[in-house]
PDB file of N, CA and C in Angstrom:
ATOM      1  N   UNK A   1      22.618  10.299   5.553  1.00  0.00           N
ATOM      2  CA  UNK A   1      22.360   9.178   4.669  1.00  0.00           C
ATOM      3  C   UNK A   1      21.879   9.684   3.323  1.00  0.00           C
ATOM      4  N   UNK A   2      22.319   9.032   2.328  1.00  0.00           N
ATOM      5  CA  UNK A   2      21.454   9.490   0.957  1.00  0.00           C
ATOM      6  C   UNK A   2      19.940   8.920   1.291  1.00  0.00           C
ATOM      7  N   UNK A   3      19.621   9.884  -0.019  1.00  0.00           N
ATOM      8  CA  UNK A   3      18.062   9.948  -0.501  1.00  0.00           C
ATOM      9  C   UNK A   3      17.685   8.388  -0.610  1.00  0.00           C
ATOM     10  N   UNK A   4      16.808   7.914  -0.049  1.00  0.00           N
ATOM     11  CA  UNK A   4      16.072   6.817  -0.554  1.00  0.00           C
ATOM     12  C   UNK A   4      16.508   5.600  -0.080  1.00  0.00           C
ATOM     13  N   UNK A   5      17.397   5.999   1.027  1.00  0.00           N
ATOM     14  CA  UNK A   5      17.592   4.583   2.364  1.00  0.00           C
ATOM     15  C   UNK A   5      17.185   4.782   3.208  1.00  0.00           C
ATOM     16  N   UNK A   6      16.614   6.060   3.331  1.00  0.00           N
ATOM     17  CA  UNK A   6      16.349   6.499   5.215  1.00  0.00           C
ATOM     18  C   UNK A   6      14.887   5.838   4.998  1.00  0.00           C
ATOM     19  N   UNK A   7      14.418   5.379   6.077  1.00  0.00           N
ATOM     20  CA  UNK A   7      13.199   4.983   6.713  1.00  0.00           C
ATOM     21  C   UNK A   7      12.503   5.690   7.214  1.00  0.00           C
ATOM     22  N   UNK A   8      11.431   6.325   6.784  1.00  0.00           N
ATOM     23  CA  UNK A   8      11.085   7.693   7.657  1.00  0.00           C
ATOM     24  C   UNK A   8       9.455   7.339   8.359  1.00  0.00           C
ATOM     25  N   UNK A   9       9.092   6.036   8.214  1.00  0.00           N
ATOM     26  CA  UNK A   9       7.872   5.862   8.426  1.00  0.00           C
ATOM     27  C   UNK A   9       7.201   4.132   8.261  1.00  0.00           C
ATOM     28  N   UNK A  10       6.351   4.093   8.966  1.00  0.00           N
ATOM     29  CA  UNK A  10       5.570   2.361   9.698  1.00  0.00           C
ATOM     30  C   UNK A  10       4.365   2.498   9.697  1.00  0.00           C
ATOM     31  N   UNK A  11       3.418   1.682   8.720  1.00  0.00           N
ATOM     32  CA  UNK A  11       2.137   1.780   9.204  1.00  0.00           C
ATOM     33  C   UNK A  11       1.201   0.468   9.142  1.00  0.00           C
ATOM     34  N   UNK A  12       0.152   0.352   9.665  1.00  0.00           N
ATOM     35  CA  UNK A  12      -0.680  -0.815   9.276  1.00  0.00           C
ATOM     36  C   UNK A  12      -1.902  -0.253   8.762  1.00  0.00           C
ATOM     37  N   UNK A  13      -2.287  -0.623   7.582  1.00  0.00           N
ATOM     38  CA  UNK A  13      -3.677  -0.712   6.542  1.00  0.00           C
ATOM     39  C   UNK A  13      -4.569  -1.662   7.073  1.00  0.00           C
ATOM     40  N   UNK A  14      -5.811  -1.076   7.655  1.00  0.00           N
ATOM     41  CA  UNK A  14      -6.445  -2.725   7.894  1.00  0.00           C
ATOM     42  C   UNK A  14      -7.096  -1.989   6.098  1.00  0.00           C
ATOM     43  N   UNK A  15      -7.433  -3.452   5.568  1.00  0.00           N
ATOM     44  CA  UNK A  15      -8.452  -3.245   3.959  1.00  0.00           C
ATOM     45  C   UNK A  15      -9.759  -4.223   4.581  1.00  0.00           C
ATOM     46  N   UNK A  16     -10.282  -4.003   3.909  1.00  0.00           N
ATOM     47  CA  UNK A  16     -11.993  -4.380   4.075  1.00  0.00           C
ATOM     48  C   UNK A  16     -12.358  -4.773   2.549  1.00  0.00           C
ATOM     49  N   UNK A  17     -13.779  -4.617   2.071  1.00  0.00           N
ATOM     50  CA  UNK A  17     -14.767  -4.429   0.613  1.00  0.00           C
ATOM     51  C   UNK A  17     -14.681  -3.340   0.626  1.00  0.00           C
ATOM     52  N   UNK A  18     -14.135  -2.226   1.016  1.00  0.00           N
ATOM     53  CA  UNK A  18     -14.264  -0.902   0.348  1.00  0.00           C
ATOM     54  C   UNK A  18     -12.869  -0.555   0.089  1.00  0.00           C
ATOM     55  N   UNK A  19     -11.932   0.010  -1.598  1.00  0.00           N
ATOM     56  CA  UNK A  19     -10.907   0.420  -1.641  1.00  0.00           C
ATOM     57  C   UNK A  19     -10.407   1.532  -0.528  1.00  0.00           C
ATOM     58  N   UNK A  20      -9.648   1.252  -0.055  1.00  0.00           N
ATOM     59  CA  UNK A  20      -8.341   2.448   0.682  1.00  0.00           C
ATOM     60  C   UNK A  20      -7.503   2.702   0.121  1.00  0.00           C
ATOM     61  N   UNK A  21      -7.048   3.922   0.342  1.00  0.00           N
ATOM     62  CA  UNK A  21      -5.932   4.157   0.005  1.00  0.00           C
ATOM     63  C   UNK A  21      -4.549   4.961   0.771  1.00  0.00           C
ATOM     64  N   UNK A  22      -3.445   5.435   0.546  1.00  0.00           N
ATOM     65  CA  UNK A  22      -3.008   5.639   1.415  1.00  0.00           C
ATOM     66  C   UNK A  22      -2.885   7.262   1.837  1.00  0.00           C
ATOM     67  N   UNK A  23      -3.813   8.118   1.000  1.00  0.00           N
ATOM     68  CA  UNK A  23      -3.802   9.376   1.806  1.00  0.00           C
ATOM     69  C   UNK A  23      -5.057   9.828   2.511  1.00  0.00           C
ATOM     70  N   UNK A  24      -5.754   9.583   1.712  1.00  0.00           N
ATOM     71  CA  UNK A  24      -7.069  10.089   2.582  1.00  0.00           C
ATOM     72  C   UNK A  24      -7.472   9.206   3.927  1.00  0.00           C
ATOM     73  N   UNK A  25      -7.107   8.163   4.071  1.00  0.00           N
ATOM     74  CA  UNK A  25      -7.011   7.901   5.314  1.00  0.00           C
ATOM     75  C   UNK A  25      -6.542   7.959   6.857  1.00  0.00           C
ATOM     76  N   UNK A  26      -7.836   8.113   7.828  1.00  0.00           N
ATOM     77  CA  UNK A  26      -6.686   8.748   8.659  1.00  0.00           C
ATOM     78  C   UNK A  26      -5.281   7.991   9.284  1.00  0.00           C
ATOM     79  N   UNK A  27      -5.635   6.683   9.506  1.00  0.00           N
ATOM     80  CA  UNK A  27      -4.266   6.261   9.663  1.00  0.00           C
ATOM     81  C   UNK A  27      -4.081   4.597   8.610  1.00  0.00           C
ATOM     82  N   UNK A  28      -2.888   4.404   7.530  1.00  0.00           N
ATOM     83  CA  UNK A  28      -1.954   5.505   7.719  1.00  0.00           C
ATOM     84  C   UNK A  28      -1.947   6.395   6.948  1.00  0.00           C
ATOM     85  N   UNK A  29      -1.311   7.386   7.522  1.00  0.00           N
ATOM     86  CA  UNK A  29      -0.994   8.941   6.700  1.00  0.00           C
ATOM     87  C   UNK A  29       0.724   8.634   5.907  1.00  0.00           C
ATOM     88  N   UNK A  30       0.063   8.917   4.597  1.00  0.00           N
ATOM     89  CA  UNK A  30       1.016   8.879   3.667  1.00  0.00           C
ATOM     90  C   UNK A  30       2.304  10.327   4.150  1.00  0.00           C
ATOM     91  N   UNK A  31       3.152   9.688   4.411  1.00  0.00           N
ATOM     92  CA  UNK A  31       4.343  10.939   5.030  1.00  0.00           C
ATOM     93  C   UNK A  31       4.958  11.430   4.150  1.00  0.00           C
ATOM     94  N   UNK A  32       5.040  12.633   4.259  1.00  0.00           N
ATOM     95  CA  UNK A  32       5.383  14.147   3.142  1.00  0.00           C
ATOM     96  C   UNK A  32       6.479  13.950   2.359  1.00  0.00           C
ATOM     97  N   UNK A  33       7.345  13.165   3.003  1.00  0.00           N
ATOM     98  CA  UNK A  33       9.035  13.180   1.937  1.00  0.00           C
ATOM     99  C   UNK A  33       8.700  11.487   1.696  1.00  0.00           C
ATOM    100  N   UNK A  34       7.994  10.687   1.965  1.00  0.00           N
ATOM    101  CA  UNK A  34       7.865   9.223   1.260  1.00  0.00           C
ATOM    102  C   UNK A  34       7.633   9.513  -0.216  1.00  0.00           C
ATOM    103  N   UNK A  35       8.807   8.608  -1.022  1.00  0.00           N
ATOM    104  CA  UNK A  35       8.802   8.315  -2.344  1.00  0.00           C
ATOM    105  C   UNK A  35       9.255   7.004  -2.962  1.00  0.00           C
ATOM    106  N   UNK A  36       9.053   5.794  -1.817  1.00  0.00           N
ATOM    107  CA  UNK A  36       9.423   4.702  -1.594  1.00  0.00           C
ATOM    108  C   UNK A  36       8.477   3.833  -0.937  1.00  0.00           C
ATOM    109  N   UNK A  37       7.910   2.649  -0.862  1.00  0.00           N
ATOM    110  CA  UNK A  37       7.264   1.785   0.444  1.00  0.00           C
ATOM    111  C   UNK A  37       8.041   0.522  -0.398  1.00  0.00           C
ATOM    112  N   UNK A  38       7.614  -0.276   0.741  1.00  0.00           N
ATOM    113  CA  UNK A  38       8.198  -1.686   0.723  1.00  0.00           C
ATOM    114  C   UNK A  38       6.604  -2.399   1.489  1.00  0.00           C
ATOM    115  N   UNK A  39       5.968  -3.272   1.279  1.00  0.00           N
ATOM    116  CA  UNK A  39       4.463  -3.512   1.230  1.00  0.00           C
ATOM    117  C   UNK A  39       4.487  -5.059   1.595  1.00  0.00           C
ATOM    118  N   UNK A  40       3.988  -5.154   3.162  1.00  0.00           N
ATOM    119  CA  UNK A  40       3.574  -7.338   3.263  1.00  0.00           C
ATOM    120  C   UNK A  40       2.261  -7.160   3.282  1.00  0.00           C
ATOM    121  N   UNK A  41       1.653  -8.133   2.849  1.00  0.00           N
ATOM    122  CA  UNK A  41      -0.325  -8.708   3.009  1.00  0.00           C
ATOM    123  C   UNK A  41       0.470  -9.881   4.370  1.00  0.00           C
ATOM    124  N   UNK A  42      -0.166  -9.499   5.369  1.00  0.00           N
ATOM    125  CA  UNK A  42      -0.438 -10.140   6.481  1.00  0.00           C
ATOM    126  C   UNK A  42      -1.693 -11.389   6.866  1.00  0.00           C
ATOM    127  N   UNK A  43      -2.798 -10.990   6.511  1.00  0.00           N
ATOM    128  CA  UNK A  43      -3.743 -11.662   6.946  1.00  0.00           C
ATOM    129  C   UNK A  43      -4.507 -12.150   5.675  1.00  0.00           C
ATOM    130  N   UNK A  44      -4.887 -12.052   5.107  1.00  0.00           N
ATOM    131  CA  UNK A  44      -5.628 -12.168   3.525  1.00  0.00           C
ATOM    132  C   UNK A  44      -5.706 -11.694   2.323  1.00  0.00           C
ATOM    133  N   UNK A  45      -5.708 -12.296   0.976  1.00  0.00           N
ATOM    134  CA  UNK A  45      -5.484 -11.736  -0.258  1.00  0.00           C
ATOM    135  C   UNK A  45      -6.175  -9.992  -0.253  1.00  0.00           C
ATOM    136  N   UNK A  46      -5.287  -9.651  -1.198  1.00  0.00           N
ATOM    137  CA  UNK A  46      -5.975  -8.589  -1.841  1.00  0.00           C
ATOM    138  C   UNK A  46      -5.429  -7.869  -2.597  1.00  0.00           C
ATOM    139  N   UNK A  47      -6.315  -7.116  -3.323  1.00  0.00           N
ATOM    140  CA  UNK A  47      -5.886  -6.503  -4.797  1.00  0.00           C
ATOM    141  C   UNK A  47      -5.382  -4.609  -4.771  1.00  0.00           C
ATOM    142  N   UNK A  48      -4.940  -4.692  -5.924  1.00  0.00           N
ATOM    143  CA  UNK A  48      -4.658  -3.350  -5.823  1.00  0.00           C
ATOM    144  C   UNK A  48      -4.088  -2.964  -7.314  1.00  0.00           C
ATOM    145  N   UNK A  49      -4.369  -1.604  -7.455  1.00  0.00           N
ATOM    146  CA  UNK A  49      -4.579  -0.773  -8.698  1.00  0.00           C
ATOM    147  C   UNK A  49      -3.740   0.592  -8.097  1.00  0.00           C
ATOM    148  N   UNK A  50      -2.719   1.489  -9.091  1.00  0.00           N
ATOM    149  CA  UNK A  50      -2.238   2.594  -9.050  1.00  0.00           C
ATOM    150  C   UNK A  50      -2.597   3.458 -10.296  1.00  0.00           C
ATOM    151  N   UNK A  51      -3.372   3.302 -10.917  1.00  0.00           N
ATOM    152  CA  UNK A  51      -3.215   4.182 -12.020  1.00  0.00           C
ATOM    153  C   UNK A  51      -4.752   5.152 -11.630  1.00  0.00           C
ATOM    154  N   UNK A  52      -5.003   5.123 -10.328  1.00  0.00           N
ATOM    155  CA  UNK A  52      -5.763   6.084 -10.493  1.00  0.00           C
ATOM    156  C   UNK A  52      -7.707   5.573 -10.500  1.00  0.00           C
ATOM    157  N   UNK A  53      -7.758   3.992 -10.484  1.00  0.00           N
ATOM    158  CA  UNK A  53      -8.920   3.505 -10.455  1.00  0.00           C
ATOM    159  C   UNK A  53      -9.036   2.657  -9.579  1.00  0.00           C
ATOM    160  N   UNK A  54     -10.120   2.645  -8.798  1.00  0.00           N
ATOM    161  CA  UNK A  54     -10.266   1.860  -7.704  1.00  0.00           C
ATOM    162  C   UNK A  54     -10.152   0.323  -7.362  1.00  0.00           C
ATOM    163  N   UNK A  55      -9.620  -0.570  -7.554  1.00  0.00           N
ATOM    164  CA  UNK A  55      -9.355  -1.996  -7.338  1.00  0.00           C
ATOM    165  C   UNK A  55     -11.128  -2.444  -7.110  1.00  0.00           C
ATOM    166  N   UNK A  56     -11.317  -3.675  -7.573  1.00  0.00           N
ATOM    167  CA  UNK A  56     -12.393  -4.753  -6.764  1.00  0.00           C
ATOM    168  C   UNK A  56     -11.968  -6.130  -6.411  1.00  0.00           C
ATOM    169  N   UNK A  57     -12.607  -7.000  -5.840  1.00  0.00           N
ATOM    170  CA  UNK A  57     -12.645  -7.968  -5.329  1.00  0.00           C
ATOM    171  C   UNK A  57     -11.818  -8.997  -6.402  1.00  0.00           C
ATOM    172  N   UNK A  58     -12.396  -8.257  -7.553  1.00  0.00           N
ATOM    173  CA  UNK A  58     -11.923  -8.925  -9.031  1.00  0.00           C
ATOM    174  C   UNK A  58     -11.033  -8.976 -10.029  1.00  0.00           C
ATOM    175  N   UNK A  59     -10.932  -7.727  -9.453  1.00  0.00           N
ATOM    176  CA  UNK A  59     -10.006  -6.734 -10.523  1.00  0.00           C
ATOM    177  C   UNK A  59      -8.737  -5.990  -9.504  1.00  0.00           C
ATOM    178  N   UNK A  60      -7.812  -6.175 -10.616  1.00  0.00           N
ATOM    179  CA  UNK A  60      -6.586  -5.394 -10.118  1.00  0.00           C
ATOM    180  C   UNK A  60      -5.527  -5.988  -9.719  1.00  0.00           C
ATOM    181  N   UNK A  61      -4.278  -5.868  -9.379  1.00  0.00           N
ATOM    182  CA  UNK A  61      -2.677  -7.139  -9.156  1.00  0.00           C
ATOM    183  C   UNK A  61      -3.103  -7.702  -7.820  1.00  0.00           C
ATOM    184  N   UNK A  62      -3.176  -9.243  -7.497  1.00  0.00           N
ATOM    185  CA  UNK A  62      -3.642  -9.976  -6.641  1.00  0.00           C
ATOM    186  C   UNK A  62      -2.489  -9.770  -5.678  1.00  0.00           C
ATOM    187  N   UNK A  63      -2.305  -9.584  -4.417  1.00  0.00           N
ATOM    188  CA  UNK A  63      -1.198  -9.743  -3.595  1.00  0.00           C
ATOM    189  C   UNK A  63      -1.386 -10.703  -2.589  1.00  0.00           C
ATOM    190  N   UNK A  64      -1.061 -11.852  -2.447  1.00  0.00           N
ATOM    191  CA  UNK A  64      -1.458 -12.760  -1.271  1.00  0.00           C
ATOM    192  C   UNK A  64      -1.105 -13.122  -0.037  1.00  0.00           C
ATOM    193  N   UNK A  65      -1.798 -13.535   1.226  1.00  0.00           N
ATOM    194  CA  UNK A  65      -1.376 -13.362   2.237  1.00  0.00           C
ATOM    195  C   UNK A  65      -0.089 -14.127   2.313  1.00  0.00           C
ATOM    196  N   UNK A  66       0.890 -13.301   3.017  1.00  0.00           N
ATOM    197  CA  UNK A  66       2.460 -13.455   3.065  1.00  0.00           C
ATOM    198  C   UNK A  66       3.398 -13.269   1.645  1.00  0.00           C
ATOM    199  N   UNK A  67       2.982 -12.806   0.739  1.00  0.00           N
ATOM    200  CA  UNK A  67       4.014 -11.903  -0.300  1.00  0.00           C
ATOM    201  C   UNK A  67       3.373 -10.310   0.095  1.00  0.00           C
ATOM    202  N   UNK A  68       4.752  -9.650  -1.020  1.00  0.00           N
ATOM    203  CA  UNK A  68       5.050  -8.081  -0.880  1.00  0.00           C
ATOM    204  C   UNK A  68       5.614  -7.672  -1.620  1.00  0.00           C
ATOM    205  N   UNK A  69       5.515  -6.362  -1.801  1.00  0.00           N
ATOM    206  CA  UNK A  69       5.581  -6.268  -3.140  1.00  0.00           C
ATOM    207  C   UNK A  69       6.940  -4.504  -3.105  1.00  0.00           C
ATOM    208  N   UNK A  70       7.487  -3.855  -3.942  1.00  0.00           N
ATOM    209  CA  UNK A  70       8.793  -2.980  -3.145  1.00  0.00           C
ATOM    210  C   UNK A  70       8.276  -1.794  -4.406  1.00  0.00           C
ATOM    211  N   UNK A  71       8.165  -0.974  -4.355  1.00  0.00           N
ATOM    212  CA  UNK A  71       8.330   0.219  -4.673  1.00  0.00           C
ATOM    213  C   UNK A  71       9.587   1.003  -4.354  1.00  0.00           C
ATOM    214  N   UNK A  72      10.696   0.671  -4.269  1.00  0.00           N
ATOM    215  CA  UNK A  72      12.081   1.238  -3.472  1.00  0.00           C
ATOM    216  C   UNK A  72      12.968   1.527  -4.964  1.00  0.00           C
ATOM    217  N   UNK A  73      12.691   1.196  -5.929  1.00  0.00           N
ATOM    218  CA  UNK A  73      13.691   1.359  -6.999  1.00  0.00           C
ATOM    219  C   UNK A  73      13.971   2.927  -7.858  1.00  0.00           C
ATOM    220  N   UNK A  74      13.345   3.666  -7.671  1.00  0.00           N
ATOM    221  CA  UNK A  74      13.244   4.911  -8.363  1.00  0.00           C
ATOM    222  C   UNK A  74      11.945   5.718  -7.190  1.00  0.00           C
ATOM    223  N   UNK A  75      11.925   6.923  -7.653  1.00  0.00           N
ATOM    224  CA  UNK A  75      10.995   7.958  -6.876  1.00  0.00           C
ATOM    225  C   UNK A  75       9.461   7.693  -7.467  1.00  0.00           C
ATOM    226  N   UNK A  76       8.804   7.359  -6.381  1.00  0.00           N
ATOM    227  CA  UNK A  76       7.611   6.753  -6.855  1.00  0.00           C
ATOM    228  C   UNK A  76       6.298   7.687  -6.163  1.00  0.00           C
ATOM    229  N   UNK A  77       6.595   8.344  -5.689  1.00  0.00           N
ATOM    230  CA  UNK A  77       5.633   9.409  -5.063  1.00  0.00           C
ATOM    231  C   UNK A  77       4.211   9.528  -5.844  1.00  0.00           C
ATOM    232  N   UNK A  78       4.142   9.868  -7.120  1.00  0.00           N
ATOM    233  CA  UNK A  78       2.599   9.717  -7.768  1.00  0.00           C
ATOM    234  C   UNK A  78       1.901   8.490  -7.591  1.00  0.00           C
ATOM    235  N   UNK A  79       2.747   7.233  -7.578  1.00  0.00           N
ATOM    236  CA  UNK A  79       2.161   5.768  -7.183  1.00  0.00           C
ATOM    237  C   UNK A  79       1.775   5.379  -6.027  1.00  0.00           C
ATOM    238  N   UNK A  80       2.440   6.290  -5.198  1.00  0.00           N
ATOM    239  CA  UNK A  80       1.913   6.212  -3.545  1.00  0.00           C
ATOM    240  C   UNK A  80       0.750   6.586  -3.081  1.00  0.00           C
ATOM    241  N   UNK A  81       0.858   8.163  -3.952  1.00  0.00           N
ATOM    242  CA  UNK A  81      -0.492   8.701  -3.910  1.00  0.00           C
ATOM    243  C   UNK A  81      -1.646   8.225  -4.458  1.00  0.00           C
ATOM    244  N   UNK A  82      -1.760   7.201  -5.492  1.00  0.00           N
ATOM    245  CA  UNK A  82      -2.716   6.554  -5.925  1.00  0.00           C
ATOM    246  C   UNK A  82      -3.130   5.140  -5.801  1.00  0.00           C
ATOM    247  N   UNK A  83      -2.118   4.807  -5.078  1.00  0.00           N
ATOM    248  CA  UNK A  83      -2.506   2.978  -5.117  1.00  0.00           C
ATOM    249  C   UNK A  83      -3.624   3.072  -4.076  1.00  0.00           C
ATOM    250  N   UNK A  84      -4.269   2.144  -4.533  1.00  0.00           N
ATOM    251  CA  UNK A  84      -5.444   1.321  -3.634  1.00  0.00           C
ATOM    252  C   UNK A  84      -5.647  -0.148  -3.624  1.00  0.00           C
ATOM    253  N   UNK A  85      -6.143  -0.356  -2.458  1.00  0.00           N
ATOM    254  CA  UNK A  85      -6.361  -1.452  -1.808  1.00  0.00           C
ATOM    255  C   UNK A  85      -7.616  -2.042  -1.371  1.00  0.00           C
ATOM    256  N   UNK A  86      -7.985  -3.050  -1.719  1.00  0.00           N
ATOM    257  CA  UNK A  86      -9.376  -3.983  -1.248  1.00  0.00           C
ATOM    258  C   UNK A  86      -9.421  -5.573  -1.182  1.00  0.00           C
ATOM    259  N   UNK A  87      -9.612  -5.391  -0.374  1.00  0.00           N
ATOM    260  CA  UNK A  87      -9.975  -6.975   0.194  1.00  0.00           C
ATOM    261  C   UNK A  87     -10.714  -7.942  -0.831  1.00  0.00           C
ATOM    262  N   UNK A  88     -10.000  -9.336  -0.657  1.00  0.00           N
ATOM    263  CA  UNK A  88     -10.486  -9.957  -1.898  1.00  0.00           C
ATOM    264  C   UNK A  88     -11.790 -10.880  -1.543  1.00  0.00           C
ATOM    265  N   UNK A  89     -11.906 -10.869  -0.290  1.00  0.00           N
ATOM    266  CA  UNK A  89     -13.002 -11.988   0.600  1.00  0.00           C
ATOM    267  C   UNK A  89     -13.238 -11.449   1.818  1.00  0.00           C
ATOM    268  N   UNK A  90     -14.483 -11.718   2.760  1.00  0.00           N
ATOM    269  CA  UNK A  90     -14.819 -10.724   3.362  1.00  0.00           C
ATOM    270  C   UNK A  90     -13.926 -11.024   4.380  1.00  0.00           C
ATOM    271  N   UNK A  91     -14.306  -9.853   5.555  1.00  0.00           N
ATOM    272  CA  UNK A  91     -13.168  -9.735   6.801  1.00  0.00           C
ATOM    273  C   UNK A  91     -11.993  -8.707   6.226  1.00  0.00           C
ATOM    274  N   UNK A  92     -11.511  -7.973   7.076  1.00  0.00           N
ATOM    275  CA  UNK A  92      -9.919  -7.503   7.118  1.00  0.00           C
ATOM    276  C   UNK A  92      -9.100  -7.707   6.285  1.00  0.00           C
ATOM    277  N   UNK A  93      -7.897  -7.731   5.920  1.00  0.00           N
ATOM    278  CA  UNK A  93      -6.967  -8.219   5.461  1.00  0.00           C
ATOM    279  C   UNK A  93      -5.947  -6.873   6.342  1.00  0.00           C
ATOM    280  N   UNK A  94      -4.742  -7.066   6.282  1.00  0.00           N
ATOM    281  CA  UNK A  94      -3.852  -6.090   6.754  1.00  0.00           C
ATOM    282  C   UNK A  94      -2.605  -5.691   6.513  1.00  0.00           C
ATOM    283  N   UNK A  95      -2.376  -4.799   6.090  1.00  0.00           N
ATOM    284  CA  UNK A  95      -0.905  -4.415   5.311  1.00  0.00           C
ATOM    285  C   UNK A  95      -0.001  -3.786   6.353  1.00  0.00           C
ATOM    286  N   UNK A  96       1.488  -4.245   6.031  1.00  0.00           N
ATOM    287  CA  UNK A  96       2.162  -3.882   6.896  1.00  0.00           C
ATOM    288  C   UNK A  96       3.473  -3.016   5.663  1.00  0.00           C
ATOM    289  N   UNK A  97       3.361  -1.493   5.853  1.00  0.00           N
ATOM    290  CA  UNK A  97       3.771  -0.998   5.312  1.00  0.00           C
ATOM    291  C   UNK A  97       5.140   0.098   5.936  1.00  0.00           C
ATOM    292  N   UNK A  98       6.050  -0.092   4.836  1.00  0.00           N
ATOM    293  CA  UNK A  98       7.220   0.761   5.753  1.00  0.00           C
ATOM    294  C   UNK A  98       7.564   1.920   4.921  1.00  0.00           C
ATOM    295  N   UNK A  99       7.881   2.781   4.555  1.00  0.00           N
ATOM    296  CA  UNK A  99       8.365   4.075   3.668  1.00  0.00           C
ATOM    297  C   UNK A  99       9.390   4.323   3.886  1.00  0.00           C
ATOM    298  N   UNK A 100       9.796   4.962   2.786  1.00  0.00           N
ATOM    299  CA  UNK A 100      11.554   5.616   2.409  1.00  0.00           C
ATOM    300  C   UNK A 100      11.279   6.988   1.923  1.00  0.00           C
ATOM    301  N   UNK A 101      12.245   7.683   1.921  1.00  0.00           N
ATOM    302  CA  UNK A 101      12.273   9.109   1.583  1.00  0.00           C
ATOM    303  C   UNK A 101      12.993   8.868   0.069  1.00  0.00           C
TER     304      UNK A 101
END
């Protein structure tokens, strides 16, 4: 298959009040040839920031429960490595995330 249809990876984010993100966590683990995700909010709003600064409650692109958002158009690998995620109200929220190579 060409570059950037294969599916190489599935994960779920629970987010909380504290930003996550997707490498330093242990699961999920951001996978080595991902340069693509495709991204649903499942359970509750929440925000998120890629340039490298941590999202708040307040701050950062709102994503709401049941939209998603695609990173699939070009090689996005530095954006993967930096996006973060936080819950916009307390409790969970949960991302259901898929990756492309």
């Amino acid at each position: 298959m060409a570059s950037g249809v294969n599916i190489i990876g599935y994960a779920t984010l629970a987010v909380s009040s504290s930003a996550v993100n997707l490498v330093d966590n242990a699961s999920p683990t951001l996978p080595a040839r991902a340069n693509r995700m495709f991204i649903t909010c499942e359970t509750q709003a929440v925000r998120w920031r890629a340039d490298g600064t941590a999202p708040t409650a307040t701050e950062g692109h709102i994503l709401a429960a049941g939209d998603s958002i695609s990173f699939t158009g070009i090689i996005h690998r530095q954006l993967l490595e930096k996006i973060q995620f936080i819950a916009t109200a307390a409790g969970d929220g949960a991302l259901k995330i898929t990756y492309f190579d």
